[in-house]
Every structure is written in C-alpha cells, then in structure tokens.
Protein backbone atom coordinates (compact mmCIF):
# COMPACT_ATOMS: atom_id res chain seq x y z
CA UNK A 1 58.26 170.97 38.22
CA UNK A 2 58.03 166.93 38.17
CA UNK A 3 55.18 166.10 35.05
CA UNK A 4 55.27 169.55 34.20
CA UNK A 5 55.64 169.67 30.48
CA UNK A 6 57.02 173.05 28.88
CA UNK A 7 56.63 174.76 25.44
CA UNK A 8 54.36 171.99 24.99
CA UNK A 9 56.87 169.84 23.98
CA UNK A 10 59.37 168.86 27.22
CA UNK A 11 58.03 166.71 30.40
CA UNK A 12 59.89 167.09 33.19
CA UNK A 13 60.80 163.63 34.69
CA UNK A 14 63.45 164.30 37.77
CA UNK A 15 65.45 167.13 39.03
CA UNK A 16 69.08 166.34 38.40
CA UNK A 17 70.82 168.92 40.29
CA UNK A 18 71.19 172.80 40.90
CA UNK A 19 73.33 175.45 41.49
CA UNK A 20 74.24 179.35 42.06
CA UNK A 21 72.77 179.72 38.32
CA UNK A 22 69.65 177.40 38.62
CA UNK A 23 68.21 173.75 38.28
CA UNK A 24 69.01 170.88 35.77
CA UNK A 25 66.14 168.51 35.07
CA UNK A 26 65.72 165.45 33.15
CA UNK A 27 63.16 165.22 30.54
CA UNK A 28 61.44 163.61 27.80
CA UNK A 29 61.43 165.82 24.52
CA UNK A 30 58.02 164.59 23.29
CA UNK A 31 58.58 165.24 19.72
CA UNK A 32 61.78 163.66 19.04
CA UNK A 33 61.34 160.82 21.74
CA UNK A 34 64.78 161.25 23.50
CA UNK A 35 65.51 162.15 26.81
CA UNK A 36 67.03 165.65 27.72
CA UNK A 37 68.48 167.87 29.93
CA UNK A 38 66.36 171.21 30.91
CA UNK A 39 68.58 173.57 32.41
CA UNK A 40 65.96 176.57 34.24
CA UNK A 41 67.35 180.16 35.71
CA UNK A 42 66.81 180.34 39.24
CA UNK A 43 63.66 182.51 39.27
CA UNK A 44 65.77 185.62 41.62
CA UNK A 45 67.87 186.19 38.90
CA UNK A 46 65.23 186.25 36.29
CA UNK A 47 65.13 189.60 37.79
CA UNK A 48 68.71 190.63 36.63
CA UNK A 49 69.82 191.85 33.43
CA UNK A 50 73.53 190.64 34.17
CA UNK A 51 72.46 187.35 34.85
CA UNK A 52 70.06 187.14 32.07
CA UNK A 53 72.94 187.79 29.83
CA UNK A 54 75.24 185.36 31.06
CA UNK A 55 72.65 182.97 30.95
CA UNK A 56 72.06 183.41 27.52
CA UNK A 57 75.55 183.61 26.17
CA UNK A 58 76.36 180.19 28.01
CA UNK A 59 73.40 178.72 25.36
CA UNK A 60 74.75 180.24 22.45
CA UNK A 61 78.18 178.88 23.62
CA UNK A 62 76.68 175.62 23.78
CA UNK A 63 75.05 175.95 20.28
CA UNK A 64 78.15 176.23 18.47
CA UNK A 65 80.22 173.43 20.08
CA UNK A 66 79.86 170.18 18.71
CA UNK A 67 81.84 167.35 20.43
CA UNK A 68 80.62 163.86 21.53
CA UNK A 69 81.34 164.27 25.15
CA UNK A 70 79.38 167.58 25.45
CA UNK A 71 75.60 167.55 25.45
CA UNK A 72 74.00 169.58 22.36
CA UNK A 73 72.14 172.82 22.53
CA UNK A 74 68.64 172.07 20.78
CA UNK A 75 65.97 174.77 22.23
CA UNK A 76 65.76 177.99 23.92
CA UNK A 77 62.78 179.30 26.16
C-alpha cells in the first residue's frame, strides 16, 4: 500500500497500525495538502455484510462528532 495513492486524491505514506477491523495508514490528502489518517477494511471481511455495516456506521459516527481531540471524518471510499 506504501506510494499507493487512492481515489486519486490520498498517497499512502506509512502503515500506522491494524487491528481485528483492518489497517490505519498515514497519508497525504493531495488536494488539501494535510496529512491524514486512511483507515482500510481488512479485505476477509469485505466479504461480510455484518462487518460492512459496522464499518460503515463507525464513519457516519465519526462524521457527526466534532471535538478537538477526535480526528474528523472527511471522505468515504
């Protein structure tokens, strides 16, 4: 994933860390300039409706906080 750049718009600089859910990478969001966190659904549960779901509802959880010491929700995949 390392220089991989997605939706044409994120390059992936490091891996930050992963989990039961997936992988957290760091990356540069080339049209705003900033640095950001990518987090990606571990491909066997891509598979899994369940998953998918809870996947999904922990981004539009994310989207609606707004707090300094929680990273913002910006894009979806």
């Amino acid at each position: 994933m390392i220089d991989q750049t997605l939706n044409t718009r994120y390059k992936i600089v490091s891996q930050l860390g992963e989990g039961g859910m997936g992988e957290v990478y760091l990356a540069t969001d080339e049209k705003n300039s900033g640095q950001v966190a990518i987090k990606i659904l571990a491909r066997q549960l891509t598979a899994n409706p369940e998953a998918l779901e809870r996947f999904k509802r922990e981004g539009e959880t994310l989207r609606q906080l707004d707090h300094p010491n929680i990273v913002k929700f910006i894009d979806s995949l």
